[in-house]
Structures are given as structure tokens and as C-alpha cells.
N, C-alpha and C. Protein backbone atom coordinates (compact mmCIF):
# COMPACT_ATOMS: atom_id res chain seq x y z
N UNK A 1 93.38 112.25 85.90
CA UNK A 1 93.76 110.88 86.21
C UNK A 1 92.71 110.29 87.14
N UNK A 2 92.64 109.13 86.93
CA UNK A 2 91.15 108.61 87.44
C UNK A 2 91.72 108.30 89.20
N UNK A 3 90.58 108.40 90.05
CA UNK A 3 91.43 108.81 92.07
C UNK A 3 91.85 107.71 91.98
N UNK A 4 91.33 106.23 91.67
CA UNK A 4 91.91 105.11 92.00
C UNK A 4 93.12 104.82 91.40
N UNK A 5 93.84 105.03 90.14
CA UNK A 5 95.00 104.75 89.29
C UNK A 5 95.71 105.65 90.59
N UNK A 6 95.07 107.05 91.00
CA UNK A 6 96.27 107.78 91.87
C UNK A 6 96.68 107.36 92.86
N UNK A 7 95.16 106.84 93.50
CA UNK A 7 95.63 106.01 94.90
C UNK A 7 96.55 105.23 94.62
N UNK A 8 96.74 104.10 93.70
CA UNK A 8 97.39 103.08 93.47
C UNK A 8 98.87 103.37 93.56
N UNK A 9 98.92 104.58 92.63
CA UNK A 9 100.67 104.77 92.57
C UNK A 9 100.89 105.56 93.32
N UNK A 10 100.10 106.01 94.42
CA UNK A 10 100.87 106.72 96.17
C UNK A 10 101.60 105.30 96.79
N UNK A 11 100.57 104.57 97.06
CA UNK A 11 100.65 103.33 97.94
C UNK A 11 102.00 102.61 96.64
N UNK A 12 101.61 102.58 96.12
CA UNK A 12 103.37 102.13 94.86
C UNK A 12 104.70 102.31 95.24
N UNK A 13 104.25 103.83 95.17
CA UNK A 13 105.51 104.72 95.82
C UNK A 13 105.65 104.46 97.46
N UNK A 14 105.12 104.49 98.13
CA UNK A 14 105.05 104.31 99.33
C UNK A 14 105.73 103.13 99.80
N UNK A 15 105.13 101.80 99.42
CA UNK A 15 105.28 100.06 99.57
C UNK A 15 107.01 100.92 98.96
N UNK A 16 107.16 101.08 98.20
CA UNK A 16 109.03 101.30 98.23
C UNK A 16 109.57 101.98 98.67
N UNK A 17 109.51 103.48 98.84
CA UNK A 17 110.29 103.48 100.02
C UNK A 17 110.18 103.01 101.34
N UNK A 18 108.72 102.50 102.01
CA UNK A 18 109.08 102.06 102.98
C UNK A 18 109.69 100.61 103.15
N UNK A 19 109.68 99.72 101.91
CA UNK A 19 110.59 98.45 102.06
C UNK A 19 111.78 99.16 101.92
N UNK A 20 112.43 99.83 101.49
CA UNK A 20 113.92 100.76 101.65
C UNK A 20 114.27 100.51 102.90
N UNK A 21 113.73 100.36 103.96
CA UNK A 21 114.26 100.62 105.74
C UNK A 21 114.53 99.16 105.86
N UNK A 22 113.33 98.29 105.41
CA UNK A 22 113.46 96.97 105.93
C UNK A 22 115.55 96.27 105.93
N UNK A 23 116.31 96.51 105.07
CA UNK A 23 117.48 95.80 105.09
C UNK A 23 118.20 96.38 106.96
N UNK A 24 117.54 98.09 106.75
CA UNK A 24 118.35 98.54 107.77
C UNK A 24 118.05 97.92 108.82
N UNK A 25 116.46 97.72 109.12
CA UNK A 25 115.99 97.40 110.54
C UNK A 25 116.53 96.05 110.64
N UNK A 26 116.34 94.98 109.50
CA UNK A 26 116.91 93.98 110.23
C UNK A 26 118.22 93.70 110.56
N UNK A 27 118.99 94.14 109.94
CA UNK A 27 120.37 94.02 109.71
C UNK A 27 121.21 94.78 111.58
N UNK A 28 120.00 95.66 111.49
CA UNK A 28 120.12 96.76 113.16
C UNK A 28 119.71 95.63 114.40
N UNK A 29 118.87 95.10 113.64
CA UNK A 29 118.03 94.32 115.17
C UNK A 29 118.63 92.80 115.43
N UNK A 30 119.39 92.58 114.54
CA UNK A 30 120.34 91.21 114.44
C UNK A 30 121.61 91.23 114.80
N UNK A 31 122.61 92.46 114.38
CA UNK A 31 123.83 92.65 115.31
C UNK A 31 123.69 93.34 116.36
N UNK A 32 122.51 94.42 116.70
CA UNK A 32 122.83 95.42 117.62
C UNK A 32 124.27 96.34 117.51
N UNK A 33 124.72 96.29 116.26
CA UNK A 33 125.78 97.55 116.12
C UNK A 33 124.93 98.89 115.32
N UNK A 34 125.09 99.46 116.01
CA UNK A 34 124.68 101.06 115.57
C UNK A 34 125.84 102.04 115.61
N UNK A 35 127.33 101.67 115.47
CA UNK A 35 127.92 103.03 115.58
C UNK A 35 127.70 103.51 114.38
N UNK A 36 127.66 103.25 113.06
CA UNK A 36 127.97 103.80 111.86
C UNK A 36 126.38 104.78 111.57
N UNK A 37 125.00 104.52 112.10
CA UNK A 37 124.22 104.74 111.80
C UNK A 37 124.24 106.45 112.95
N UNK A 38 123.80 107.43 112.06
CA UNK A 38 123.47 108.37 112.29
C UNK A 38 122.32 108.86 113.08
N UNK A 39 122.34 109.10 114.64
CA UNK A 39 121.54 109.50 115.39
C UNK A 39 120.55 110.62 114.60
N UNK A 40 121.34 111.87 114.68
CA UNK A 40 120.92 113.35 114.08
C UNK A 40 119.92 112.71 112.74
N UNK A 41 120.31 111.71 111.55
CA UNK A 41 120.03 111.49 110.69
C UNK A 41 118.05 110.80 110.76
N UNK A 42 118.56 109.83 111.61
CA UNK A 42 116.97 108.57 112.30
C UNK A 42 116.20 109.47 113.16
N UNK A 43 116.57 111.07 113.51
CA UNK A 43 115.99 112.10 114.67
C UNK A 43 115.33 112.35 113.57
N UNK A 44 115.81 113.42 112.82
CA UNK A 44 115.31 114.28 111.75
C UNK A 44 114.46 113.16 110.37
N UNK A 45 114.88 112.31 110.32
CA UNK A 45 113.84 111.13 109.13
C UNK A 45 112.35 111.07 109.87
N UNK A 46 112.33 110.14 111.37
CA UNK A 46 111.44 110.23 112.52
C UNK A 46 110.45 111.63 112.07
N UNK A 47 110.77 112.41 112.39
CA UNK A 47 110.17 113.84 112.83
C UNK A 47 109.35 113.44 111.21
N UNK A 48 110.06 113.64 110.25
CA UNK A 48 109.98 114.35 109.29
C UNK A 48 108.50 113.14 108.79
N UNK A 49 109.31 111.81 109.24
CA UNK A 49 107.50 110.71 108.74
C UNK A 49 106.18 111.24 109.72
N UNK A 50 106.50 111.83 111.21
CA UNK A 50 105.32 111.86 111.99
C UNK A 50 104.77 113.09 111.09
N UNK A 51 105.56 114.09 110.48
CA UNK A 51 104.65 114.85 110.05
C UNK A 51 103.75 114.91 108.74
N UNK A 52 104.45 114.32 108.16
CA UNK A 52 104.15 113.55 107.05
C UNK A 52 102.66 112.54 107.58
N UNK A 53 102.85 111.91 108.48
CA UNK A 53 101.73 110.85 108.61
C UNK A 53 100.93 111.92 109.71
N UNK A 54 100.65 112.76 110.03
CA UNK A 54 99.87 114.34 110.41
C UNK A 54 99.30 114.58 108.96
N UNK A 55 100.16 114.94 108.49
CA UNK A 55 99.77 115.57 106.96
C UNK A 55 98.76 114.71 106.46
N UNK A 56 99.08 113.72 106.52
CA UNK A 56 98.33 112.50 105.69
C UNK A 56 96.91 112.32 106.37
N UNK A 57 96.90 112.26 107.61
CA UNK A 57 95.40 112.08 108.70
C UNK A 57 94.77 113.60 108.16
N UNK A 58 95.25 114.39 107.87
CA UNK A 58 94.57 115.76 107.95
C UNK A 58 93.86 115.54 107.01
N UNK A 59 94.47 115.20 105.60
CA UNK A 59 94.26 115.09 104.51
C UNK A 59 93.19 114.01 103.92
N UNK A 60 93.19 112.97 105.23
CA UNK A 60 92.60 111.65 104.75
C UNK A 60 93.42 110.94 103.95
N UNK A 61 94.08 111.31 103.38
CA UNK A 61 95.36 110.49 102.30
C UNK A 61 95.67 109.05 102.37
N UNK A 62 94.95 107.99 102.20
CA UNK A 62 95.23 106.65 102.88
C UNK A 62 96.76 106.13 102.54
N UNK A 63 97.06 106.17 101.24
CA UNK A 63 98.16 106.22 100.83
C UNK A 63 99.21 106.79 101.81
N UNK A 64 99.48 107.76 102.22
CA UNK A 64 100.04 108.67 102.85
C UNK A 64 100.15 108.17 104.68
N UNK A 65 98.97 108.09 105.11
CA UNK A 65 98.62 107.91 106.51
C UNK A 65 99.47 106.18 106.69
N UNK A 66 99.34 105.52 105.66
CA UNK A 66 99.58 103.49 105.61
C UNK A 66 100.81 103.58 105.68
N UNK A 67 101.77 104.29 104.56
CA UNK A 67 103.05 103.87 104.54
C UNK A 67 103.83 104.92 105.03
N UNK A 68 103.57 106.40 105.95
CA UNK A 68 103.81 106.93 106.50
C UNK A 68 104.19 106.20 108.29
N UNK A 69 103.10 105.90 108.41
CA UNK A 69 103.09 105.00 109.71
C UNK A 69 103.89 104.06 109.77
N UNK A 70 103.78 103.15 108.75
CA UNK A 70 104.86 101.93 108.73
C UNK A 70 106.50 102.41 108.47
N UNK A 71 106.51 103.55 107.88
CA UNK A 71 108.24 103.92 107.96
C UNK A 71 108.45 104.29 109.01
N UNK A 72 107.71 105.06 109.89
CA UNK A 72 107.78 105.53 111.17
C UNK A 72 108.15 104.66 111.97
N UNK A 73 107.68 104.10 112.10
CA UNK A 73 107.58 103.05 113.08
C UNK A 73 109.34 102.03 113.25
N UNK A 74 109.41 101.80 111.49
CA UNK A 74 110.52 101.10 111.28
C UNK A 74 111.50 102.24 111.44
N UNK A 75 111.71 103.31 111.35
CA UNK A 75 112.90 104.27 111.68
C UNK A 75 112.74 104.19 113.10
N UNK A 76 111.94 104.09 113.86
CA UNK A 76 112.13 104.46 115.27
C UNK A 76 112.52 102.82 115.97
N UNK A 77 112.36 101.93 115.35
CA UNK A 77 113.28 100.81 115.54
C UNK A 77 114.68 101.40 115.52
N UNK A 78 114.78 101.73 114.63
CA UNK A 78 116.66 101.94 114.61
C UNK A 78 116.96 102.49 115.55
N UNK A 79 116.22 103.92 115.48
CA UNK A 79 116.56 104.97 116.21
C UNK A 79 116.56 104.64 117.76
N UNK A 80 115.54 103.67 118.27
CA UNK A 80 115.38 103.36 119.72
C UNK A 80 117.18 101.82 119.65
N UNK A 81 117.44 101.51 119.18
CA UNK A 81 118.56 100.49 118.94
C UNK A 81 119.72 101.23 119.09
N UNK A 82 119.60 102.53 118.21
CA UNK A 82 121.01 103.02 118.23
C UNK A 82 120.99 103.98 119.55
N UNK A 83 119.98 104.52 119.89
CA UNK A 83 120.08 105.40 121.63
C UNK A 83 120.19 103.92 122.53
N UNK A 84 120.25 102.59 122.48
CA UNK A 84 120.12 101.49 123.41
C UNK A 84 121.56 101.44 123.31
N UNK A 85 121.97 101.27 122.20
CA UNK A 85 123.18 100.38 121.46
C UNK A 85 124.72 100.91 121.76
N UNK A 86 123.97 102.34 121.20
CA UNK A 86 125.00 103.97 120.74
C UNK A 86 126.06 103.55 120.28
């Protein structure tokens, strides 16, 4: 498969799941209710993108490193809302 068609459909895949968070974050950052949202759950997602976006810098992976970072970032919105919020 030619690198650029691959690059394309990382960053594909990527651009969707990380618009996946967007309903949560805003929907989090507009009421400030977090009981229903899972601490343990936004701990372990967190962890699991920093290593993922590790993985990705190691790798060079641009795909990987772009929308790794940007889910990160948007889970730790929640996650910093719901330890504010609880």
C-alpha cells in the first residue's frame, strides 16, 4: 500500500475517534456535572493516549503523535472537570 494512502487512513481513523470526545467535552464544560462520568474510566483512557502518543513520537508516526495528543488533551479536560466537579 502506497505510505501516503496509509498515512491518510491513520489520520482518518484518528480525526474519528478523536471527534468521538468532542460531544463529551463540551457537554462536560457547559454543565459542569460529572457524577455519571467515570473517574477510573478518563484515568485509565488518559494513561492509555499518553502512551500511545510515546509510542507514536518513538515511532515518528505523525498520524499517531496528531490525534493521539489531541484526544489526550480532550480526555484530560474531562478528567480535570470531573476531579474539580466530582
Amino acid at each position: 500500500m502506497d505510505a501516503h494512502l496509509l498515512t491518510g487512513l491513520g489520520l482518518l481513523a484518528g480525526v474519528c475517534t478523536t471527534c468521538s470526545f468532542l460531544p463529551q467535552v463540551i457537554k462536560t464544560i457547559r454543565s459542569k456535572r460529572t457524577r455519571d462520568i467515570s473517574t477510573g474510566m478518563y484515568a485509565t483512557l488518559s494513561l492509555g493516549l499518553f502512551l500511545w502518543l510515546v509510542y507514536g513520537l518513538l515511532l515518528g508516526d505523525m498520524p499517531l503523535i496528531l490525534t493521539n495528543s489531541v484526544s489526550l488533551s480532550l480526555a484530560l479536560v474531562v478528567l480535570t472537570l470531573k476531579l474539580r466537579h466530582g
